[in-house]
C-alpha atoms as a PDB file:
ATOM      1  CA  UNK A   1      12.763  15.331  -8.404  1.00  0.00           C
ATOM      2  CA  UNK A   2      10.024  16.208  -5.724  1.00  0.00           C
ATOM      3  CA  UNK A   3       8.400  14.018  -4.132  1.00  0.00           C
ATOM      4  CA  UNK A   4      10.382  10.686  -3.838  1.00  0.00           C
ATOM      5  CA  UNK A   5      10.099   6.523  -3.474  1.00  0.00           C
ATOM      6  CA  UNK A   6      13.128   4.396  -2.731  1.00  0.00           C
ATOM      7  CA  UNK A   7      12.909   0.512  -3.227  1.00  0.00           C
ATOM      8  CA  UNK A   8      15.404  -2.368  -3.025  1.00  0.00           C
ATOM      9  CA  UNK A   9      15.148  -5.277  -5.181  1.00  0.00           C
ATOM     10  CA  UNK A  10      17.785  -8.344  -4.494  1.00  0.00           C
ATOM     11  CA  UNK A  11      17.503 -10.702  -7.624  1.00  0.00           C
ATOM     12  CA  UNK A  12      16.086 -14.010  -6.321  1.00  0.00           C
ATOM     13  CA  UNK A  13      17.337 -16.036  -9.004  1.00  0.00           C
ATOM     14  CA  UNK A  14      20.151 -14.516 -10.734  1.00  0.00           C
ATOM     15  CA  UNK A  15      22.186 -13.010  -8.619  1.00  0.00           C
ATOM     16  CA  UNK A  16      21.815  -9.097  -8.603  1.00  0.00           C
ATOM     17  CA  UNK A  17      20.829  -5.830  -6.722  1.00  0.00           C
ATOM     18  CA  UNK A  18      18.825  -2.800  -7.617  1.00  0.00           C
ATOM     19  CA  UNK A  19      18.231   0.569  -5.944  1.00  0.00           C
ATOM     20  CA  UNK A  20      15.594   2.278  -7.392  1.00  0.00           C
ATOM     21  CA  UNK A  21      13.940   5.700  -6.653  1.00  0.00           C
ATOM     22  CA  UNK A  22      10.729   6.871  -8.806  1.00  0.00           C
ATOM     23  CA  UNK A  23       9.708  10.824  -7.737  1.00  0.00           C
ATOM     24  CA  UNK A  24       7.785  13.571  -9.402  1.00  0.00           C
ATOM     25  CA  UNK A  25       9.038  15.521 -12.430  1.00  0.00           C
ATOM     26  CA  UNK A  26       7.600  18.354 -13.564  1.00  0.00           C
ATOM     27  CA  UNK A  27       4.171  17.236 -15.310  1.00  0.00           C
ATOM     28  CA  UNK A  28       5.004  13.668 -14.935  1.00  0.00           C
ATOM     29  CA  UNK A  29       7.882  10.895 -13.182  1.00  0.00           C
ATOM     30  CA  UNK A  30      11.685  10.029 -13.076  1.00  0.00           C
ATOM     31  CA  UNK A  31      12.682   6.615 -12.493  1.00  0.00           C
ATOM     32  CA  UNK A  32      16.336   5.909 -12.114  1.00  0.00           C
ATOM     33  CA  UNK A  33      17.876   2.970 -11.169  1.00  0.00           C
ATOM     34  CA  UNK A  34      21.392   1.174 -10.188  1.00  0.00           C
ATOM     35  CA  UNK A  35      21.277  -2.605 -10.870  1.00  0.00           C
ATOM     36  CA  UNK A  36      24.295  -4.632 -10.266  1.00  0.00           C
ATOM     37  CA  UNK A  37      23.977  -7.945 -12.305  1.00  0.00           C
ATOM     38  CA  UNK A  38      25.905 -11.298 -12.708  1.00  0.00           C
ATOM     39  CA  UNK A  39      25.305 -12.395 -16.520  1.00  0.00           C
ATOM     40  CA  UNK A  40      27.088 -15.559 -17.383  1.00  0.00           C
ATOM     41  CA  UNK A  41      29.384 -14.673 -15.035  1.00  0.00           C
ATOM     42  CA  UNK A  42      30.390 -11.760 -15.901  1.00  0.00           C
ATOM     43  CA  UNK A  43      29.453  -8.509 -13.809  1.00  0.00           C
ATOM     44  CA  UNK A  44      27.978  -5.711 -14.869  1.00  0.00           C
ATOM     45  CA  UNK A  45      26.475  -2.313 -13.836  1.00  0.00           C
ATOM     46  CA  UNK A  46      23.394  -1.110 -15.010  1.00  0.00           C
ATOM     47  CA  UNK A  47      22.038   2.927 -15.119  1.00  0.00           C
ATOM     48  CA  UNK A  48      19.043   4.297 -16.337  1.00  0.00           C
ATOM     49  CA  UNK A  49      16.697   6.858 -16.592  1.00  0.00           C
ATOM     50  CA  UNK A  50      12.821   7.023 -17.447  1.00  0.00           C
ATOM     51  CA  UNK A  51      10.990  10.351 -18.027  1.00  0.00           C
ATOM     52  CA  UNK A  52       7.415   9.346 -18.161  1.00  0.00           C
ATOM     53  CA  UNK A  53       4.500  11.662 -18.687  1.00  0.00           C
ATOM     54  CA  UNK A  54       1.390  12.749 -16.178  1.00  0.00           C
ATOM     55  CA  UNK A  55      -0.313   9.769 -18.000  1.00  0.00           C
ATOM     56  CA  UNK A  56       2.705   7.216 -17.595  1.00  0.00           C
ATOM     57  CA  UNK A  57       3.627   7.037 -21.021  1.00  0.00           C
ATOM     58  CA  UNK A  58       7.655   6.637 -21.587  1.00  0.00           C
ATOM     59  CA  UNK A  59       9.114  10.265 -23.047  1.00  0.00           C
ATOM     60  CA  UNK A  60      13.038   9.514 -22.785  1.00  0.00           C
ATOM     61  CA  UNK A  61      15.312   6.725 -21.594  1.00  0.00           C
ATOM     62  CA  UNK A  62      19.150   6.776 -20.986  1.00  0.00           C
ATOM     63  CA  UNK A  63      20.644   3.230 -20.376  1.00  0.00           C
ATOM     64  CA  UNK A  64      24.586   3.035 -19.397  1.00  0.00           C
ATOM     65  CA  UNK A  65      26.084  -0.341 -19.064  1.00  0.00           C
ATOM     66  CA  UNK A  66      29.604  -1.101 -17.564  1.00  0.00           C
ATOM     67  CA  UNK A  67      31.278  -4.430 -18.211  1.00  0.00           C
ATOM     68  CA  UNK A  68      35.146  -3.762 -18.797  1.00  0.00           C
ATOM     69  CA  UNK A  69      33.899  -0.820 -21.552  1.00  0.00           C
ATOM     70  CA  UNK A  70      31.299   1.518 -21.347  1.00  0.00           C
ATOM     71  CA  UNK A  71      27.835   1.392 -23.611  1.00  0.00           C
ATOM     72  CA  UNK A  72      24.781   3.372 -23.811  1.00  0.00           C
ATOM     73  CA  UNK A  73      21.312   3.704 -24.899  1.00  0.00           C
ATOM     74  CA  UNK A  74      19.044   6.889 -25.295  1.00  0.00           C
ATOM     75  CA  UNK A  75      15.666   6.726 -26.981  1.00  0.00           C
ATOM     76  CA  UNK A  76      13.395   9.306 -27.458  1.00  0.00           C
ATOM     77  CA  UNK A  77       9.248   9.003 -27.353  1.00  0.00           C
ATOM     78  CA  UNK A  78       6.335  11.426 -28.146  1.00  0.00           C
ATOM     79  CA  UNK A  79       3.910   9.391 -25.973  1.00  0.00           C
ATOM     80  CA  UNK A  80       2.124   7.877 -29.087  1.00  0.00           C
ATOM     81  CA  UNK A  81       4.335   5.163 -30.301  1.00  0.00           C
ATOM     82  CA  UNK A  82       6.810   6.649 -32.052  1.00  0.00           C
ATOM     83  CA  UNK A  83      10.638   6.285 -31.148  1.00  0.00           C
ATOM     84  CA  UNK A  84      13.745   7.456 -31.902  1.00  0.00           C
ATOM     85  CA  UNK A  85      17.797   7.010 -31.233  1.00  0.00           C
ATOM     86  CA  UNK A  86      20.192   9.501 -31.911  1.00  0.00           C
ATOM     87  CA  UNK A  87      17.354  11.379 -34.465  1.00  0.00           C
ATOM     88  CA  UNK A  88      16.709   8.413 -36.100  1.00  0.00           C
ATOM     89  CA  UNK A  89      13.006   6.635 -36.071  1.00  0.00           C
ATOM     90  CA  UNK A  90      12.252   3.284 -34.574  1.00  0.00           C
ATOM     91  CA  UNK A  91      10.291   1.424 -36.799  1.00  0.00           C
ATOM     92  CA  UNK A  92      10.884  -1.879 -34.608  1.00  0.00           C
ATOM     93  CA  UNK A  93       8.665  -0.455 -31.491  1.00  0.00           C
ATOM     94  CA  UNK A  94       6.191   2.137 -33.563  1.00  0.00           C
ATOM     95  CA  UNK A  95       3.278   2.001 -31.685  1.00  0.00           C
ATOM     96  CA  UNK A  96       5.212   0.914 -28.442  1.00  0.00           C
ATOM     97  CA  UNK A  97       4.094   3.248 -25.403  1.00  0.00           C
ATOM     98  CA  UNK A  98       5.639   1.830 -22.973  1.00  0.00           C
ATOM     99  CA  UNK A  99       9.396   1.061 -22.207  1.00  0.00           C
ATOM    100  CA  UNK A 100      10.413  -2.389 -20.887  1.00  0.00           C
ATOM    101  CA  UNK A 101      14.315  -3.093 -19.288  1.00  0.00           C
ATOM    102  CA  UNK A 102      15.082  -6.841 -19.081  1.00  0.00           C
ATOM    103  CA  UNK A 103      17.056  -6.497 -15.853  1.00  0.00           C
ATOM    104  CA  UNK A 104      14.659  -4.379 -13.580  1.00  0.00           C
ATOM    105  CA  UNK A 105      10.934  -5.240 -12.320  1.00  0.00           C
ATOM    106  CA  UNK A 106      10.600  -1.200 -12.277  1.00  0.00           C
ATOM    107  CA  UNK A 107       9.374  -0.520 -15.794  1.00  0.00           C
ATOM    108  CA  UNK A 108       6.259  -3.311 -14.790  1.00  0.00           C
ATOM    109  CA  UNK A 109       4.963   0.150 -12.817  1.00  0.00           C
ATOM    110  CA  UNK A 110       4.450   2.059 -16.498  1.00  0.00           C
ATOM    111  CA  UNK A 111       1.613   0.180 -17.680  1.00  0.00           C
ATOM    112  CA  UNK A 112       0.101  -0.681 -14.565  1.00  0.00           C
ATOM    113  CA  UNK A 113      -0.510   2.602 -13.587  1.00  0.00           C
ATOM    114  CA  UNK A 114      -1.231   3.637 -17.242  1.00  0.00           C
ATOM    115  CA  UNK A 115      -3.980   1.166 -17.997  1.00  0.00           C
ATOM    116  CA  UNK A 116      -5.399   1.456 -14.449  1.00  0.00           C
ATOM    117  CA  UNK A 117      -7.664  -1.795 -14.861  1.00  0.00           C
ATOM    118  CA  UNK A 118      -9.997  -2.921 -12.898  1.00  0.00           C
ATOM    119  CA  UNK A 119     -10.074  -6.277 -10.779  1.00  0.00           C
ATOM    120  CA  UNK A 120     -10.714  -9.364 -13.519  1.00  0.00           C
ATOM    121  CA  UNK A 121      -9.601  -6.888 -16.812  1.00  0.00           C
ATOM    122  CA  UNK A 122      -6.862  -7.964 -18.770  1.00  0.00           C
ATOM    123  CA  UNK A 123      -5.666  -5.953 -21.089  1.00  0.00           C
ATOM    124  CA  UNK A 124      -2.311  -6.347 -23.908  1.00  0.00           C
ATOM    125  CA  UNK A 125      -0.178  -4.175 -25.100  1.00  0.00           C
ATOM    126  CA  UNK A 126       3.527  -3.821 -26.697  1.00  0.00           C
ATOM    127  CA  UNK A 127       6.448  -2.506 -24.748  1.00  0.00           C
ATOM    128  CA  UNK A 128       9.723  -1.297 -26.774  1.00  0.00           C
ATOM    129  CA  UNK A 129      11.679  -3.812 -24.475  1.00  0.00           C
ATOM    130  CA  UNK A 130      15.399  -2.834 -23.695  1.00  0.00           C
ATOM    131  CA  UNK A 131      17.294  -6.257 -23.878  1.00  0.00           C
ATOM    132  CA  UNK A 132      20.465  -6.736 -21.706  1.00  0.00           C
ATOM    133  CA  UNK A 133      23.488  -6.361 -22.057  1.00  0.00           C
ATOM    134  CA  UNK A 134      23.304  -6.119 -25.430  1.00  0.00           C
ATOM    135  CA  UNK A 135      20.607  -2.732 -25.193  1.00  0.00           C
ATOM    136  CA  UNK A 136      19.249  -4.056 -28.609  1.00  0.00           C
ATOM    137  CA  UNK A 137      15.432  -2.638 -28.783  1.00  0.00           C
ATOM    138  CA  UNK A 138      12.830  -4.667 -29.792  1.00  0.00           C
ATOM    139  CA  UNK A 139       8.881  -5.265 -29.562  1.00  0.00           C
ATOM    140  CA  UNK A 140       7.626  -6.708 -26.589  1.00  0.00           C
ATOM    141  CA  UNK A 141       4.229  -8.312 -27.267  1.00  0.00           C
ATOM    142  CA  UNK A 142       2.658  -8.824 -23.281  1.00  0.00           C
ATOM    143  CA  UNK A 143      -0.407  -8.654 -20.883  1.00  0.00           C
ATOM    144  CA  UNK A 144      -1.180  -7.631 -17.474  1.00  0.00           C
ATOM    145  CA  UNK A 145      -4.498  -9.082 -15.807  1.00  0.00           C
ATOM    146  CA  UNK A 146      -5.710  -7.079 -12.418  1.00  0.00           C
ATOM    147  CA  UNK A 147      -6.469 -10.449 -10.225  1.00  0.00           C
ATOM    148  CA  UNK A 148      -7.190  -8.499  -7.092  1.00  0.00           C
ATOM    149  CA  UNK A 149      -6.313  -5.268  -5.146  1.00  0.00           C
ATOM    150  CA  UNK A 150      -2.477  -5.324  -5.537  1.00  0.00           C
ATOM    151  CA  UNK A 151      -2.234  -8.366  -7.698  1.00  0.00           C
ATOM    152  CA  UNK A 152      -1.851  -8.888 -11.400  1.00  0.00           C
ATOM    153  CA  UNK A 153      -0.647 -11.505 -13.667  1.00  0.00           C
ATOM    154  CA  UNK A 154       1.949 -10.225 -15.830  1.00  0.00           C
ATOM    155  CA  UNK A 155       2.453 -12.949 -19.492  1.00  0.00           C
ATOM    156  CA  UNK A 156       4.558 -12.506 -22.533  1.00  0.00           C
ATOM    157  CA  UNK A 157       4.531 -15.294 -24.853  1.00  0.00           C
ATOM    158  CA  UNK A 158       5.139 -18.549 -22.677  1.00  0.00           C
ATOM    159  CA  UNK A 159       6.483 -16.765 -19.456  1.00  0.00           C
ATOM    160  CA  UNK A 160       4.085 -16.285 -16.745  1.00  0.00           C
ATOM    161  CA  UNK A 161       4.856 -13.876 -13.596  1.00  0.00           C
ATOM    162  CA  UNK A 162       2.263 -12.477 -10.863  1.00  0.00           C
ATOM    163  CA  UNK A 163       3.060  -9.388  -9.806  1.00  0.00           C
ATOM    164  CA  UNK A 164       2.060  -7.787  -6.036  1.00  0.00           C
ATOM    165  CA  UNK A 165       2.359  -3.982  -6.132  1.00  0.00           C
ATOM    166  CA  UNK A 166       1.850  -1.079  -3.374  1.00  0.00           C
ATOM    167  CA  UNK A 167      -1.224   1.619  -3.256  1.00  0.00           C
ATOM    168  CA  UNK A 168       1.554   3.355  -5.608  1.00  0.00           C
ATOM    169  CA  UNK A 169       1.936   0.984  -8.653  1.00  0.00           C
ATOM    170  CA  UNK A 170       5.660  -0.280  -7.436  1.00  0.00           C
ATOM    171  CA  UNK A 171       6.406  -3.700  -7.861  1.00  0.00           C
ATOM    172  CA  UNK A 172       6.738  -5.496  -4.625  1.00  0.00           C
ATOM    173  CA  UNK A 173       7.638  -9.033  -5.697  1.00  0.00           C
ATOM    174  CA  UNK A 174       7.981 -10.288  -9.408  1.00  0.00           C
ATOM    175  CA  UNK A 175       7.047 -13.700  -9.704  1.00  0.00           C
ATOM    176  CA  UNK A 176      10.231 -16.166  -8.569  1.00  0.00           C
ATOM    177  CA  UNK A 177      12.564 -13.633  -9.734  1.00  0.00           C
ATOM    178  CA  UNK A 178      12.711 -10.256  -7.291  1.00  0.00           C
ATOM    179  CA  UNK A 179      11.162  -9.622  -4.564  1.00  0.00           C
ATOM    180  CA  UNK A 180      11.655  -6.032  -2.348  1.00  0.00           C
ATOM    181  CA  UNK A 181      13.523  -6.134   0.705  1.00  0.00           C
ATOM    182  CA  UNK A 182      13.058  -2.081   1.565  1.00  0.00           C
ATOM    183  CA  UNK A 183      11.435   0.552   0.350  1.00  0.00           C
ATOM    184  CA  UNK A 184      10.736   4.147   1.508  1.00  0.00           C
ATOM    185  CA  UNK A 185       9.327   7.691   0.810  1.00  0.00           C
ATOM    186  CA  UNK A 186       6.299   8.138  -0.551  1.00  0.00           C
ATOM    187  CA  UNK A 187       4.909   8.893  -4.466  1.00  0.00           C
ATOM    188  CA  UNK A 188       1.239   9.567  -4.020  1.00  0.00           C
END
């Protein structure tokens, strides 16, 4: 990776930690992240890995889970809505562009910097969303409304979040639910 952002997100409601760090990747972004996570009580260790395009558009993703065993996800994406696992196509999240991980506010930064919307737009779209801990894949149907300068509104069926992000896209606080408490380094 060159150039590099570190954040820390404690989870305000359930209890959990991630350390993320986003950096330039050849024509596009790596995000990879560490979340530690208390699911009906039970611990478990999250890692992953996002290649995303110059245009922010999900290209590969590598989820490991820990939880007494080891599990792990890897999807594939050409940047126009088609998906695949081990070779084999998605038809669940064709048309999907962007990747979505239940336990991290990271992936919130993909289509927020992809639709790059201006202050009152709202726009939807459908996320291949990573469910954990089972890493089951299904379509996400949700919108994200630019409210102001580093604010947008985030919905997906009943559940409502607002969102405050940095001049770089990076989730600062997710609704009730994480909120950072450091961050450093610098994307743009």
């Amino acid at each position: 990776m060159g150039t590099r952002r570190w954040i820390l997100w404690p989870g305000l409601i359930t209890p959990s930690m991630e350390r993320f760090i986003v950096g330039t990747s050849g024509d596009g972004f790596e995000f990879s992240g560490l979340i530690l996570q208390a699911h009906e009580e039970a611990p478990y260790v999250v890692r992953y890995r996002i290649e995303v395009d110059a245009g922010w558009r999900t290209r590969n993703l590598e989820v490991e889970l820990e939880n007494g065993g080891q599990r792990r996800l890897s999807l594939t994406a050409d940047g126009e809505g088609n998906w695949s696992r081990d070779g084999q196509r998605l038809e669940q999240v064709a048309g999907c562009i962007d990747v979505d991980l239940e336990w991290s506010p990271s992936t919130n930064t993909l289509p927020i910097r992809r639709l790059m919307l201006a202050p009152g737009e709202t726009r939807s779209v459908t996320a291949a969303w990573v469910r954990c801990p089972s890493l089951d894949v299904e379509r996400l149907e949700q919108s994200y409304e630019r409210l102001a300068d580093g604010r947008y509104r985030y919905r997906s069926g009943r559940f409502t979040a607002d969102l405050a992000v940095d001049h770089d896209g990076m989730v600062l606080q997710y609704g009730v639910n994480w909120k950072v408490v450091a961050t450093s380094g610098e994307l743009s």
